[in-house]
Protein backbone atom coordinates (compact mmCIF):
# COMPACT_ATOMS: atom_id res chain seq x y z
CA UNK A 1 -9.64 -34.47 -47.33
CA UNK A 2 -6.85 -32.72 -45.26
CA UNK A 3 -3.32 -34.13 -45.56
CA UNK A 4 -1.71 -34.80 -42.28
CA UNK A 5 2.03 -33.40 -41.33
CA UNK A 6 4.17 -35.59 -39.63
CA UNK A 7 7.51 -35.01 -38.15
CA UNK A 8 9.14 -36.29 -41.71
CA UNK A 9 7.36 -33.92 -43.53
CA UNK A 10 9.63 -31.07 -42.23
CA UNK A 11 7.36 -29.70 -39.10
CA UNK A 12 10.00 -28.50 -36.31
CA UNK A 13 9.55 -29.70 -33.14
CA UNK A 14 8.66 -28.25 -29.79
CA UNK A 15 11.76 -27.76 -28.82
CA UNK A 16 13.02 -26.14 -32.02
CA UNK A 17 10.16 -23.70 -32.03
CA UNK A 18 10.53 -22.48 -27.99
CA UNK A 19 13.99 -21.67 -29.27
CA UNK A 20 12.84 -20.01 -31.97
CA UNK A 21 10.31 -18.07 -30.42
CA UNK A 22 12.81 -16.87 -27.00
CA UNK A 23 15.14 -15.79 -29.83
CA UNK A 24 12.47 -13.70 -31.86
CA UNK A 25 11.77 -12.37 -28.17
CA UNK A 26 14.97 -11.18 -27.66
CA UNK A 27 15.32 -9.69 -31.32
CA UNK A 28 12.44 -7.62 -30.79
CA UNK A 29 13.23 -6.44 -27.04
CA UNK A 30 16.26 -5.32 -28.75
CA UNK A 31 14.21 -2.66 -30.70
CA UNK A 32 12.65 -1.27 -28.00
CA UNK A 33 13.10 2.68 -26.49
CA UNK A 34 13.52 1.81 -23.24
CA UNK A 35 12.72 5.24 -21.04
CA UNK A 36 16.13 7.08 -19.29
CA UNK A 37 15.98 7.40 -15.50
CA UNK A 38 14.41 10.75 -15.48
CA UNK A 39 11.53 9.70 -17.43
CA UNK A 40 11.37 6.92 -15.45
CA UNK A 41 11.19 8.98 -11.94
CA UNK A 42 8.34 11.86 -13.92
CA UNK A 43 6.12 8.97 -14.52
CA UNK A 44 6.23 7.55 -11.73
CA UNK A 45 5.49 10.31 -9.97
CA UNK A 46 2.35 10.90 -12.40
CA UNK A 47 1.15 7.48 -11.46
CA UNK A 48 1.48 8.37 -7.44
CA UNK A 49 -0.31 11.42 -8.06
CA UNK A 50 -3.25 9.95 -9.79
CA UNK A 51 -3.40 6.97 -7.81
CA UNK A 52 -3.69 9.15 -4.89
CA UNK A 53 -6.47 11.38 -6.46
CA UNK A 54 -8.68 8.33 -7.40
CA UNK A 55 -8.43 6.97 -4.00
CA UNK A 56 -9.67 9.91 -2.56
CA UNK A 57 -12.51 10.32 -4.87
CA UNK A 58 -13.08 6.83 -3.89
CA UNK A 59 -13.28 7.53 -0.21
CA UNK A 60 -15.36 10.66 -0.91
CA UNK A 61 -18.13 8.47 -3.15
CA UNK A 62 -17.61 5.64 -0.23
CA UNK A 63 -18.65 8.42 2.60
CA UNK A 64 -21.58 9.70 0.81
CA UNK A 65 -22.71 6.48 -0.27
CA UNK A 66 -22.41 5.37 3.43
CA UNK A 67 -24.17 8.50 4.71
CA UNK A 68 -27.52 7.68 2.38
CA UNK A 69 -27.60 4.13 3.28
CA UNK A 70 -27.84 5.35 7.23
CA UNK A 71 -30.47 7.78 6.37
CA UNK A 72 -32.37 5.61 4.36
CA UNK A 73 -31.96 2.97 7.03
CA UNK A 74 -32.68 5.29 9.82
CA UNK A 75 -36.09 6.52 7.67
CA UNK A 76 -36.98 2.92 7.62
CA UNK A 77 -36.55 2.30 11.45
């Protein structure tokens, strides 16, 4: 049979373990690389670039797509 924990048994509470947890956050954000401005600006630029090159594959597979519906609509007709 399991053995219950209860608060006398040593378990922290909730607010022990937020605290716990925001400062284990923070530990680790210290460790990170964070990227210098330049990087910063490069991939942003990237992401502009290829954001704009899958919309307009998007509204070249949209036109197509629209031009077979109205011949397949107009066949039907």
């Amino acid at each position: 049979m399991l053995k219950q924990t209860t608060m006398a048994e040593g378990k922290p509470g909730v607010v022990q373990r937020v605290q716990e947890f925001f400062q284990e956050v923070r530990t680790e954000l210290g460790k990170v690389t964070w990227p210098t401005v330049n990087d910063l600006k490069v991939s942003t630029k990237v992401t502009m670039l290829l954001l704009g090159i899958v919309a307009a594959i998007i509204f070249l597979f949209d036109q197509v797509f629209q031009r077979v519906i109205l011949v397949l609509l107009n066949l039907a007709a």
